[in-house]
N, C-alpha and C. Protein backbone atom coordinates (compact mmCIF):
# COMPACT_ATOMS: atom_id res chain seq x y z
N UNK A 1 178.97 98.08 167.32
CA UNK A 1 179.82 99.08 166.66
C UNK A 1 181.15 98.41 166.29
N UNK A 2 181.75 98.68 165.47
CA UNK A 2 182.96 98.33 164.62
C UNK A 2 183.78 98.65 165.53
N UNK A 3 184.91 98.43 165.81
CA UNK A 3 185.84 98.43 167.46
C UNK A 3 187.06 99.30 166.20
N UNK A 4 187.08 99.01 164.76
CA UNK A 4 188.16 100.00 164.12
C UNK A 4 187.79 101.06 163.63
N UNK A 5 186.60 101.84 164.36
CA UNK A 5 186.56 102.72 164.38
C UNK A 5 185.77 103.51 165.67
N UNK A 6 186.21 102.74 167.16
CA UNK A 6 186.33 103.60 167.65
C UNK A 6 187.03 105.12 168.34
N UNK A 7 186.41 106.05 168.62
CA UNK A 7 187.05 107.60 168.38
C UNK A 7 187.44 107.46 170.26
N UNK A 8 188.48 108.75 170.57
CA UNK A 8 189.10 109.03 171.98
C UNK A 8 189.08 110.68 171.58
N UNK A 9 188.34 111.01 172.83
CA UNK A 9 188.01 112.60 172.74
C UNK A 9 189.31 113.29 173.94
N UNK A 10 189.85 114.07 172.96
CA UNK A 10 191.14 114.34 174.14
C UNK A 10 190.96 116.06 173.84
N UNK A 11 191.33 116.91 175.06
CA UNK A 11 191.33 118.02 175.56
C UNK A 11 192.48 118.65 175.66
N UNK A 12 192.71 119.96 175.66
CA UNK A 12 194.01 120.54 175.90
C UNK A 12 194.14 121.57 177.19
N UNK A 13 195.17 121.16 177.75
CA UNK A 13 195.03 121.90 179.11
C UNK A 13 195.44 123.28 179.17
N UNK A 14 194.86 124.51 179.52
CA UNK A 14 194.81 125.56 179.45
C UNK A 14 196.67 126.43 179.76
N UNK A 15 197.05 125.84 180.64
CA UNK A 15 197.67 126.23 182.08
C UNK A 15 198.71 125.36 181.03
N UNK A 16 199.16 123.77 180.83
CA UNK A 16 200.33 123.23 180.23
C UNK A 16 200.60 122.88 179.06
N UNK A 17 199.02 123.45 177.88
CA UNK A 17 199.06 122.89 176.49
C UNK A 17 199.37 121.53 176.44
N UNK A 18 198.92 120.37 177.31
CA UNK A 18 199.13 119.28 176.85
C UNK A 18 197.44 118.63 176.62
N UNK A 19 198.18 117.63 175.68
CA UNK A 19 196.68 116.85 175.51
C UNK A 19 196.40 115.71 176.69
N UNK A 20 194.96 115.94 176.99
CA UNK A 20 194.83 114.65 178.15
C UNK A 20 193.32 113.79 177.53
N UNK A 21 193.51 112.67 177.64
CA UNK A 21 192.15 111.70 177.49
C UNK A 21 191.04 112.13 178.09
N UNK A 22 189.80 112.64 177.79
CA UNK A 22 188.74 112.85 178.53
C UNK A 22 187.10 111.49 178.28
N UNK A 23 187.23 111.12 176.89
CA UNK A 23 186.71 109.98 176.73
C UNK A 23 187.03 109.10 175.59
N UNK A 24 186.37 107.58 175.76
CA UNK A 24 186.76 107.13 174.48
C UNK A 24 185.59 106.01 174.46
N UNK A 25 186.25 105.03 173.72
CA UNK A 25 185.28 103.98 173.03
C UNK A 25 183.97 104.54 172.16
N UNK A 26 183.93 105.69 171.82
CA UNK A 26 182.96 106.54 170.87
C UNK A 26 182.97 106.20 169.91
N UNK A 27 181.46 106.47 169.43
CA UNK A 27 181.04 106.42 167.83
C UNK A 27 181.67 108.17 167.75
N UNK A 28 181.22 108.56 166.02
CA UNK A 28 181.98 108.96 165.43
C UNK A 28 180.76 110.34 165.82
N UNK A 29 179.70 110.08 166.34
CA UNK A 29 178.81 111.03 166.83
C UNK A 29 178.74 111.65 168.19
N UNK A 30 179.06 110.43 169.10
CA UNK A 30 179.31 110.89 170.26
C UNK A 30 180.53 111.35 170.29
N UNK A 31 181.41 111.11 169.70
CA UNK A 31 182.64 112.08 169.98
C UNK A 31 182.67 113.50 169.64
N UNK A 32 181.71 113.34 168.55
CA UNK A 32 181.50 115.42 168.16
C UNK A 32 180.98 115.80 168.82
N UNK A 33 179.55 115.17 169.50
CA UNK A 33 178.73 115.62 170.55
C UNK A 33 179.94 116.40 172.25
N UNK A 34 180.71 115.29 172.04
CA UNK A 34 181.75 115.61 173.33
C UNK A 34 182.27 116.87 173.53
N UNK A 35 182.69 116.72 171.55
CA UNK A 35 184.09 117.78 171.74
C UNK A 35 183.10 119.20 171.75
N UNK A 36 182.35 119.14 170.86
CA UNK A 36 181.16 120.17 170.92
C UNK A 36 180.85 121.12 172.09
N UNK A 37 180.53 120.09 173.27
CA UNK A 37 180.23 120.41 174.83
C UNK A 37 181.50 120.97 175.42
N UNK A 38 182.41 120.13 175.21
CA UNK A 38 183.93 120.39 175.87
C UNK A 38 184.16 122.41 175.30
N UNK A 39 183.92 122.28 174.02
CA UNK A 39 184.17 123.76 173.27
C UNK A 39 183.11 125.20 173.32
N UNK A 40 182.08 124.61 174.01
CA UNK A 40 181.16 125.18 174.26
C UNK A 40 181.51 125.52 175.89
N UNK A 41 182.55 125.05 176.67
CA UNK A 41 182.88 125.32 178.19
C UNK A 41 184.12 125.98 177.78
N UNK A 42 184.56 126.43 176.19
CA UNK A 42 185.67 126.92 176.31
C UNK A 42 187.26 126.32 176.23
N UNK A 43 186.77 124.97 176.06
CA UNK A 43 188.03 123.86 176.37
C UNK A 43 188.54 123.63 174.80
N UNK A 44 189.96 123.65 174.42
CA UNK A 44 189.65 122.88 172.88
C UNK A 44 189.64 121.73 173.31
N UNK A 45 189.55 121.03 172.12
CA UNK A 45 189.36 119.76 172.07
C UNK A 45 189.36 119.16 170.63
N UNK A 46 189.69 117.61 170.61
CA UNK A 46 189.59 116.72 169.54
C UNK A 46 189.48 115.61 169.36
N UNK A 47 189.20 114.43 168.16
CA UNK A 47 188.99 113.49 168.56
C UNK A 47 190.11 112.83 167.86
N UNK A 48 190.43 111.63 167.74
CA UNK A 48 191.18 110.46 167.49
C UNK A 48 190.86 109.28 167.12
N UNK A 49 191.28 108.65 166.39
CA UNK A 49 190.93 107.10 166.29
C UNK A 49 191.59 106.43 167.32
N UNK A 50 190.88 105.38 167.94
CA UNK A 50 191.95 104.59 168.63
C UNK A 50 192.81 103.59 168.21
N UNK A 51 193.71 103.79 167.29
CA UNK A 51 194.09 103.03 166.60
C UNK A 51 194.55 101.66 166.86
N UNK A 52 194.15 100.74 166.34
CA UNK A 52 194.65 99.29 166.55
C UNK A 52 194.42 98.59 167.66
N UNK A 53 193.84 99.30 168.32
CA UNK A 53 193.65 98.55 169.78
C UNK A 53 192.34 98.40 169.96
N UNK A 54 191.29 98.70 169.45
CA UNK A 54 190.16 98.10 169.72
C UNK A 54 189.62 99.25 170.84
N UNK A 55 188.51 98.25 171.39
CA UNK A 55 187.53 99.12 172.71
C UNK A 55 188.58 98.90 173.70
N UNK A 56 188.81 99.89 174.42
CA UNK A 56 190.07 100.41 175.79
C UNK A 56 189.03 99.82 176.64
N UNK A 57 189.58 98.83 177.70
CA UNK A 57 189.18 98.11 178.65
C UNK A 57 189.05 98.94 180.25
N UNK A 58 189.79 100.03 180.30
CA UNK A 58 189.65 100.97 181.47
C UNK A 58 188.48 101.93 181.27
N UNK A 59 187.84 101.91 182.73
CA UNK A 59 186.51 102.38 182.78
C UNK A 59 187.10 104.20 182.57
N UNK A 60 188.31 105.02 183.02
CA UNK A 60 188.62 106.45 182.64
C UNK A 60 189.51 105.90 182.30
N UNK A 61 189.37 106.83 180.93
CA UNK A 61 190.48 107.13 179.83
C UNK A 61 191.58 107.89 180.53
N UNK A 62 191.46 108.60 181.38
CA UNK A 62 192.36 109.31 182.08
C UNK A 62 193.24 108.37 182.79
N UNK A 63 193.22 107.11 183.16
CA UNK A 63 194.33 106.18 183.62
C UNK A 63 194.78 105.00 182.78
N UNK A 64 193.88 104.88 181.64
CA UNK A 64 194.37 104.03 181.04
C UNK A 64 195.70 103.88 180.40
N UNK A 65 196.81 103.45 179.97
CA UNK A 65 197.63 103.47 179.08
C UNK A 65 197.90 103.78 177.69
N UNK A 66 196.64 103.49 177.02
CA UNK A 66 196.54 102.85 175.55
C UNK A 66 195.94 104.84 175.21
N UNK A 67 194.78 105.35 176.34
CA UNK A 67 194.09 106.48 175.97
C UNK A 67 195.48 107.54 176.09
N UNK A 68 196.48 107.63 177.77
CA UNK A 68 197.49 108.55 177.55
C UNK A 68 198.32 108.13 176.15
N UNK A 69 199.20 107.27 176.05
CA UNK A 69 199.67 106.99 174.33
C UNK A 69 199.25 107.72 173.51
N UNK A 70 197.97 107.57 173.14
CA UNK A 70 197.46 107.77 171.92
C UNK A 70 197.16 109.56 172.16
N UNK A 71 197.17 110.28 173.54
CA UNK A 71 197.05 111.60 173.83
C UNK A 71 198.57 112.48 173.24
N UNK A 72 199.62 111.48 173.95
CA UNK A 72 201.00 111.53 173.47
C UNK A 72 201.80 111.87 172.16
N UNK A 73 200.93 110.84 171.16
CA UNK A 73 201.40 111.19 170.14
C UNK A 73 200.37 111.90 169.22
N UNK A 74 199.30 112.59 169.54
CA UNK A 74 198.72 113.64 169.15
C UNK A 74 199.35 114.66 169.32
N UNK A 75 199.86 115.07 170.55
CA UNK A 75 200.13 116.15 171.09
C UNK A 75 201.96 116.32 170.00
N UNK A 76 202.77 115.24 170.00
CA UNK A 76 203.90 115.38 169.23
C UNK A 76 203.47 115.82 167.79
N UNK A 77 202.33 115.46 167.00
CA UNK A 77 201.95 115.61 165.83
C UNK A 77 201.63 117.12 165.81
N UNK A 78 200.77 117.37 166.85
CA UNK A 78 200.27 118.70 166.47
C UNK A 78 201.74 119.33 166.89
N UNK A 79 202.56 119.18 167.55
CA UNK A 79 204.55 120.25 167.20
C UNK A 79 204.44 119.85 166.24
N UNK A 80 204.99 119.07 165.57
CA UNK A 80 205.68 118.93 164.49
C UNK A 80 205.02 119.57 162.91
N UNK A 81 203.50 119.50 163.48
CA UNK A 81 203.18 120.44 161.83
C UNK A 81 203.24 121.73 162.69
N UNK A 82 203.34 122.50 163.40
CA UNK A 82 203.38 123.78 164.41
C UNK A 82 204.68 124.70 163.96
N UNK A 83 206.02 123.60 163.72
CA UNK A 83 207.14 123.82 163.99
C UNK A 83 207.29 123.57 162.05
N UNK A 84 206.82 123.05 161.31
CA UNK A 84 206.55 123.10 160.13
C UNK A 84 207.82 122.03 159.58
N UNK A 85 208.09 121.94 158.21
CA UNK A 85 209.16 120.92 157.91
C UNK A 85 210.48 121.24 158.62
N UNK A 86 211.32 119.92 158.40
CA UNK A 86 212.80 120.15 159.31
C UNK A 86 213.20 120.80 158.38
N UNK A 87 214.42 121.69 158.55
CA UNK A 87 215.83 122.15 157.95
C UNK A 87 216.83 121.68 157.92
N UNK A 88 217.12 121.83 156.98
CA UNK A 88 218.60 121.08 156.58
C UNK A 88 219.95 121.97 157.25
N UNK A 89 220.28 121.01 158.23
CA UNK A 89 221.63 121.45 159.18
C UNK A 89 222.94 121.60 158.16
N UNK A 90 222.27 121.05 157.19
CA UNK A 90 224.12 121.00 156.48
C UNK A 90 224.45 122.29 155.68
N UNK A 91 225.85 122.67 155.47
CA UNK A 91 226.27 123.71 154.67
C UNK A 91 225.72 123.67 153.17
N UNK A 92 225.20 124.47 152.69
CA UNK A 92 224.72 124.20 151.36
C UNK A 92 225.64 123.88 150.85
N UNK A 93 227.02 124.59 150.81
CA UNK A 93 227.98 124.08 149.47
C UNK A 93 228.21 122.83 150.30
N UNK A 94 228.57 121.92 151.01
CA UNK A 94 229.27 120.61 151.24
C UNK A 94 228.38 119.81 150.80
N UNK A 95 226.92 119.66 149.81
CA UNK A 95 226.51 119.03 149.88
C UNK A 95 227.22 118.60 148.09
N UNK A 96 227.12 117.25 147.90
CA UNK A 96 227.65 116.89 146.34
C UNK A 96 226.54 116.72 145.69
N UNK A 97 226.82 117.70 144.38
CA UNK A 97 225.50 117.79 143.46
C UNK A 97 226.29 116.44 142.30
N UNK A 98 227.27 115.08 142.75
CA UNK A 98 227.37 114.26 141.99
C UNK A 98 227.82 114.80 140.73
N UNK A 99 228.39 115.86 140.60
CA UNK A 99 229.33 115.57 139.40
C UNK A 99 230.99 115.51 139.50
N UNK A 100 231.38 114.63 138.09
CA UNK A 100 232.59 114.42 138.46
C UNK A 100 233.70 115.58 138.89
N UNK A 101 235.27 115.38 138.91
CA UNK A 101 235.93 116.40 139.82
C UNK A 101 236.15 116.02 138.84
N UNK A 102 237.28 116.89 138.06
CA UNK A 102 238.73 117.14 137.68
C UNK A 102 239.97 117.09 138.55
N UNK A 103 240.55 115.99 138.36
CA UNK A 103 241.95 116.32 139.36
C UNK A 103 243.18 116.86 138.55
C-alpha cells in the first residue's frame, strides 16, 4: 500500500467533544469499514490522512504522537469552520478606503 495515503480513524468523545485516535495505518476501505462500526455503536467518527508521515510506527494510535497531532488539529479545524469566518475587530470608519485628504 502507498504509505501517502494512509487513513487515521479518529472518534469523538461523548462526555468532552474531543477527537481521540482509535486506528490508523488504513487503506481507504478499512477506514470506512471502522468508522461505519464505530457509528453503528453510536460513536461519531472520521477519517484522516496521515499526512506526511508515512505508516505510524506505534502499535495504538492512542499513544502515539504523530496519531494525537494529527487528532489535534482535526479537532481545531472542525472550530474553526463551527465558529465560521473571523470578524473584523476594527471600527468600520477607521479603516482608509485610500483616498486622498484635503488639508
Amino acid at each position: 500500500m502507498n504509505e501517502k495515503s494512509l487513513l487515521l480513524v479518529l472518534s469523538r468523545d461523548k462526555e468532552t467533544q474531543n477527537y481521540k485516535p482509535e486506528a490508523h495505518n488504513l487503506s481507504v476501505d478499512e477506514a470506512s469499514a471502522h468508522v461505519r462500526k464505530l457509528e453503528a455503536e453510536g460513536i461519531a467518527a472520521a477519517f484522516v490522512a496521515q499526512y506526511g508521515m508515512g505508516r505510524h510506527r506505534a502499535s495504538d494510535p492512542r499513544r502515539g504522537k504523530p496519531c494525537k497531532q494529527i487528532a489535534e488539529d482535526f479537532a481545531k479545524m472542525q472550530n474553526q469552520a463551527r465558529s465560521g469566518p473571523a470578524q473584523l475587530e476594527e471600527d468600520p470608519a477607521s479603516v482608509s478606503n485610500n483616498e486622498p485628504v484635503d488639508e
